[in-house]
Protein backbone atom coordinates (compact mmCIF):
# COMPACT_ATOMS: atom_id res chain seq x y z
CA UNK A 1 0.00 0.00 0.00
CA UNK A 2 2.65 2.58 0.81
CA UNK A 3 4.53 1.72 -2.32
CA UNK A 4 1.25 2.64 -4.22
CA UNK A 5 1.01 5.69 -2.55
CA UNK A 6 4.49 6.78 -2.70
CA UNK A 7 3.85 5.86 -6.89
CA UNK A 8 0.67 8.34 -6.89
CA UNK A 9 3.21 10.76 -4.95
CA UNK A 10 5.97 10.88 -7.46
CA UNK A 11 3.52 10.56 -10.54
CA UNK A 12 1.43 13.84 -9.27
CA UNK A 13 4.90 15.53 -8.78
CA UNK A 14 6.98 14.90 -12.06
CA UNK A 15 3.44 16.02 -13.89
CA UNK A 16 3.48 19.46 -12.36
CA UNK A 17 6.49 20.95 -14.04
CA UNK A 18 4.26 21.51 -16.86
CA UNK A 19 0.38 20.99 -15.43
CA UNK A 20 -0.48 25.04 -16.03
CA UNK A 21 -1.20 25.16 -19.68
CA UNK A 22 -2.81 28.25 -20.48
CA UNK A 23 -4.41 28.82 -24.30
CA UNK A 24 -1.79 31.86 -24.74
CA UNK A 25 1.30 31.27 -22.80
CA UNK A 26 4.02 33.82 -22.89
CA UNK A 27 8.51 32.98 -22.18
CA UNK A 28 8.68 35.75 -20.47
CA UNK A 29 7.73 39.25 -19.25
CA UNK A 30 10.10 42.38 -19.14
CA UNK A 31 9.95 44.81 -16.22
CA UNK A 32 11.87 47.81 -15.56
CA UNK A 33 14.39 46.01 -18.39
CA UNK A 34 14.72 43.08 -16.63
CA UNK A 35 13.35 39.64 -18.08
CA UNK A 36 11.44 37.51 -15.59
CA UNK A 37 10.80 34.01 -16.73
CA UNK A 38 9.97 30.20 -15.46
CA UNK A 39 11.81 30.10 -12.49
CA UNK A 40 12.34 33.15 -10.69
CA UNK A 41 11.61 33.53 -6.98
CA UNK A 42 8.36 35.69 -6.56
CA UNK A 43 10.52 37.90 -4.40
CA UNK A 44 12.21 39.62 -7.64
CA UNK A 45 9.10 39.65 -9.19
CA UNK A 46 7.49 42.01 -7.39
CA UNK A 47 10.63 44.17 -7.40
CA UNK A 48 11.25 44.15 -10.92
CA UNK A 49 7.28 44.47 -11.61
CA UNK A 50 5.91 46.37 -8.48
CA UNK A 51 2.42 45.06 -6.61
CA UNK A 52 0.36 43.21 -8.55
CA UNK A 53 -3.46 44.25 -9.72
CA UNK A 54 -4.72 41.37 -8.26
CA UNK A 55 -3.58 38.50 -6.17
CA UNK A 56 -5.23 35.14 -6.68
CA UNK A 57 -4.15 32.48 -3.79
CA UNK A 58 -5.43 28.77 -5.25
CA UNK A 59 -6.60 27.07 -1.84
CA UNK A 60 -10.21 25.37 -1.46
CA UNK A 61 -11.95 22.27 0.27
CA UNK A 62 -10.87 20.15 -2.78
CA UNK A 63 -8.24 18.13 -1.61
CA UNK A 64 -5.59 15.76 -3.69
CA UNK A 65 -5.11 12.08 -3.30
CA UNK A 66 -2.89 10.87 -0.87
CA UNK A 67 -2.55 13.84 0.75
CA UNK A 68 -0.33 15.68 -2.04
CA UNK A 69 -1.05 19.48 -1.65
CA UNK A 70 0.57 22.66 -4.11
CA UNK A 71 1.35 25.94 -2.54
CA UNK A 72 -0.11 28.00 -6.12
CA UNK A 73 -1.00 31.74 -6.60
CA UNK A 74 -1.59 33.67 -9.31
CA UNK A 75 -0.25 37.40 -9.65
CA UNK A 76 -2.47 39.80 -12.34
CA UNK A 77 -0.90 42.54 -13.77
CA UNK A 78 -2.87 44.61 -15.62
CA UNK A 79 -1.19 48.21 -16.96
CA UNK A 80 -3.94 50.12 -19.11
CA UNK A 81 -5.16 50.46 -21.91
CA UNK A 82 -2.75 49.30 -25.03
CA UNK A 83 -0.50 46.64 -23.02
CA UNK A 84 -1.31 43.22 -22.21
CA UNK A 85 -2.82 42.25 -19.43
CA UNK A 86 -0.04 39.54 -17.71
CA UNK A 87 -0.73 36.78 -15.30
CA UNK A 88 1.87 34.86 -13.68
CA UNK A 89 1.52 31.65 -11.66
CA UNK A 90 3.70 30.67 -8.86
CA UNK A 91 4.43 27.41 -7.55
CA UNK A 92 5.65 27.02 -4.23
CA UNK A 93 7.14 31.01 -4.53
CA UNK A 94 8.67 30.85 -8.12
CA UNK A 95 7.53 31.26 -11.47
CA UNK A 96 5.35 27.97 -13.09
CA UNK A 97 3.87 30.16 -16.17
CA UNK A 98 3.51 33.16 -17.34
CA UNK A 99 -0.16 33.92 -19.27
CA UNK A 100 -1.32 36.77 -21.50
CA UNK A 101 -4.87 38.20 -20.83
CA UNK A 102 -6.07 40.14 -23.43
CA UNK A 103 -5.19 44.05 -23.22
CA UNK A 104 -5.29 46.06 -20.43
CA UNK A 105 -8.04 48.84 -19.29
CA UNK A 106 -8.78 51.26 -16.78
CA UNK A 107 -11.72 49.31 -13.98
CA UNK A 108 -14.41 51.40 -14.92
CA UNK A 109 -13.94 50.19 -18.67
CA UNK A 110 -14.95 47.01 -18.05
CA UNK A 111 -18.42 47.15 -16.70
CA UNK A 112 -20.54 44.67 -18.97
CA UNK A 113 -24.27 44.04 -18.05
CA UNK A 114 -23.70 40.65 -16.48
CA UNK A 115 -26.88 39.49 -16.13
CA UNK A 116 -27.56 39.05 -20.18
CA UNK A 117 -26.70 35.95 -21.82
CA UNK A 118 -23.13 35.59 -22.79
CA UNK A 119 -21.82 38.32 -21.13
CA UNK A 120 -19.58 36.14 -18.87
CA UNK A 121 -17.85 33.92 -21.80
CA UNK A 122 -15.09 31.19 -21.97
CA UNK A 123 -11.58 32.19 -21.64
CA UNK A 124 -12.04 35.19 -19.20
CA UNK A 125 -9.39 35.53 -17.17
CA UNK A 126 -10.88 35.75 -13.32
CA UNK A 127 -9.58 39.42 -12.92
CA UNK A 128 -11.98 40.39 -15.62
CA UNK A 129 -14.58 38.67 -14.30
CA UNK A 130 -14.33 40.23 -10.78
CA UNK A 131 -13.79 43.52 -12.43
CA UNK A 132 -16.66 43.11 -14.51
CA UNK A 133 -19.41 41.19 -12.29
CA UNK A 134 -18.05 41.64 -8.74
CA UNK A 135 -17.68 39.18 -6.16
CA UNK A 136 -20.11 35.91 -6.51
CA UNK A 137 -22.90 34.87 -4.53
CA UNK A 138 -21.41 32.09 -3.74
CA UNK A 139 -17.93 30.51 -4.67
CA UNK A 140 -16.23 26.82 -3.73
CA UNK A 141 -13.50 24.99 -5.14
CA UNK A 142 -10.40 23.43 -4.83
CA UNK A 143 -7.83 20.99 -6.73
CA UNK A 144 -8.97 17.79 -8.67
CA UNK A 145 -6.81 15.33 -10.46
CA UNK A 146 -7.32 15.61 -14.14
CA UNK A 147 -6.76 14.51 -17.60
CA UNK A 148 -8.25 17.63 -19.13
CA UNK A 149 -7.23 21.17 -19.03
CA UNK A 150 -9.00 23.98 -20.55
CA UNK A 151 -8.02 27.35 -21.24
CA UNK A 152 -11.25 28.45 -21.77
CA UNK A 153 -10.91 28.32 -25.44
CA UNK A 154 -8.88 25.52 -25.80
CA UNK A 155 -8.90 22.36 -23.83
CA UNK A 156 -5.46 20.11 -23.61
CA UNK A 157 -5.55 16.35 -22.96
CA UNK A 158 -3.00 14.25 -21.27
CA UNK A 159 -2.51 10.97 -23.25
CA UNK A 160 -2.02 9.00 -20.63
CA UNK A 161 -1.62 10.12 -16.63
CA UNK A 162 -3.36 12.96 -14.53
CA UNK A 163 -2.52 16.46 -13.24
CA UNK A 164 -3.79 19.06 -10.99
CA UNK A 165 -6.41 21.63 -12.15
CA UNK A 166 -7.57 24.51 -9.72
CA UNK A 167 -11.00 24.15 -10.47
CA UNK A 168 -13.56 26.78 -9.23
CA UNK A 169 -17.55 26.80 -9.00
CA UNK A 170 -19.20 30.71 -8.50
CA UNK A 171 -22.77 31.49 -8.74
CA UNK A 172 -24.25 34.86 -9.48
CA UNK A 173 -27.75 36.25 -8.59
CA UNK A 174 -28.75 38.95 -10.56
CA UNK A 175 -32.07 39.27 -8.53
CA UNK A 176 -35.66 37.91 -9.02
CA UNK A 177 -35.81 39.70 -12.94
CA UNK A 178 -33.03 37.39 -13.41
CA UNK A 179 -32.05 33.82 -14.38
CA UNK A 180 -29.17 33.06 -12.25
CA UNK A 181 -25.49 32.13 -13.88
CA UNK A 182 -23.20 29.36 -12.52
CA UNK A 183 -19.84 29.60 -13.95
CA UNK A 184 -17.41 27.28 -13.65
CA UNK A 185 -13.46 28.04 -13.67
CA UNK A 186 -10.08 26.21 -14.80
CA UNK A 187 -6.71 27.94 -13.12
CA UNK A 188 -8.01 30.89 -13.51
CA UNK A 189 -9.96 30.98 -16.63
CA UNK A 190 -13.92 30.60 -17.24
CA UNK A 191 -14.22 27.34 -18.99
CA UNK A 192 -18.35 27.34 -18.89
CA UNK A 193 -21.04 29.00 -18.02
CA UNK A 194 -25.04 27.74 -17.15
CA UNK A 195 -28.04 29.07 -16.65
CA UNK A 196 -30.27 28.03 -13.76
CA UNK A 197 -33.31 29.08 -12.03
CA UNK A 198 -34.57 32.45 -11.56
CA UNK A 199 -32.67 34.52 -8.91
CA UNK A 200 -34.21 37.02 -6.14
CA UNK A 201 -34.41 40.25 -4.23
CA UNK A 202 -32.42 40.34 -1.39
């Protein structure tokens, strides 16, 4: 039995090196001249690139087999208008990816009517979201073991084995005029979004 576990152990660990596959994937970033890439502590990160627009710490109830748990966060960095939005992922304080998000914009760009029908739509980076539609009714989550990631707009299959995807479930009541929305999200991203009954007035 422990030799099976030990086997999950090391199988879950030599898969994470690469587990965070987003659909547009960047090298590396430059700030202040200085190229940060796969790797580097978070420590230089934030003094090459200043505070982060958002921070994004993945913990939830959703717990790994065997016991295996990932220290992951995800730093936003979004500039303004006519620069890329950047978000990097750390793994146990370093670099694991770095993700671009679309371009940048000031908050009060980004207000969408959220409550109409494919206003929230795969591939949204969670910033956006939060920016866009606030904070959810309700929220859970956590990791599952997976042989399926998707970006939102494009899903990735392992051929054989499992990895780790943060996977998130937040519900939205737009009050009793309203059909509720659940969406559903992958490291990050929105990867789908349903409609179920009709909210209410608080």
């Amino acid at each position: 039995m422990r030799a099976a576990w030990m086997a999950v152990v090391v199988m879950v660990g030599s898969l994470l090196a690469g587990f965070v596959a987003p659909a547009s994937a960047a090298d590396a970033v430059r700030c202040a001249g200085h190229l940060v890439e796969r790797g580097d502590p978070a420590i230089d990160v934030r003094h090459y690139c200043g505070e982060p627009t958002f921070v994004d710490p993945w913990t939830g109830s959703g717990a790994l087999a065997y016991g295996v748990s990932f220290d992951m966060e995800a730093w936003t960095y979004n500039r303004g208008p006519g620069r890329l939005i950047q978000i990097i992922v750390f793994r146990n304080g370093k670099v694991e990816s770095i993700e671009n998000a679309g371009y940048g914009f000031q908050p009060g760009q980004s207000q969408i009517g959220c409550s109409r029908a494919g206003a929230i739509a795969g591939g949204m980076s969670k910033y956006r979201l939060l920016v866009s539609c606030g904070e959810p009714d309700q929220r859970s989550g956590g990791f599952i073991l997976s042989s399926r990631f998707s970006g939102g707009g494009q899903e990735y299959y392992l051929s054989r084995g499992i990895f780790p995807v943060y996977r998130e479930t937040w519900i939205y009541n737009f009050g009793a005029s309203r059909l509720q929305r659940e969406v559903t999200l992958e490291n990050g991203r929105v990867v789908s979004v349903d409609t179920l009954g009709r909210g209410f007035d608080r």
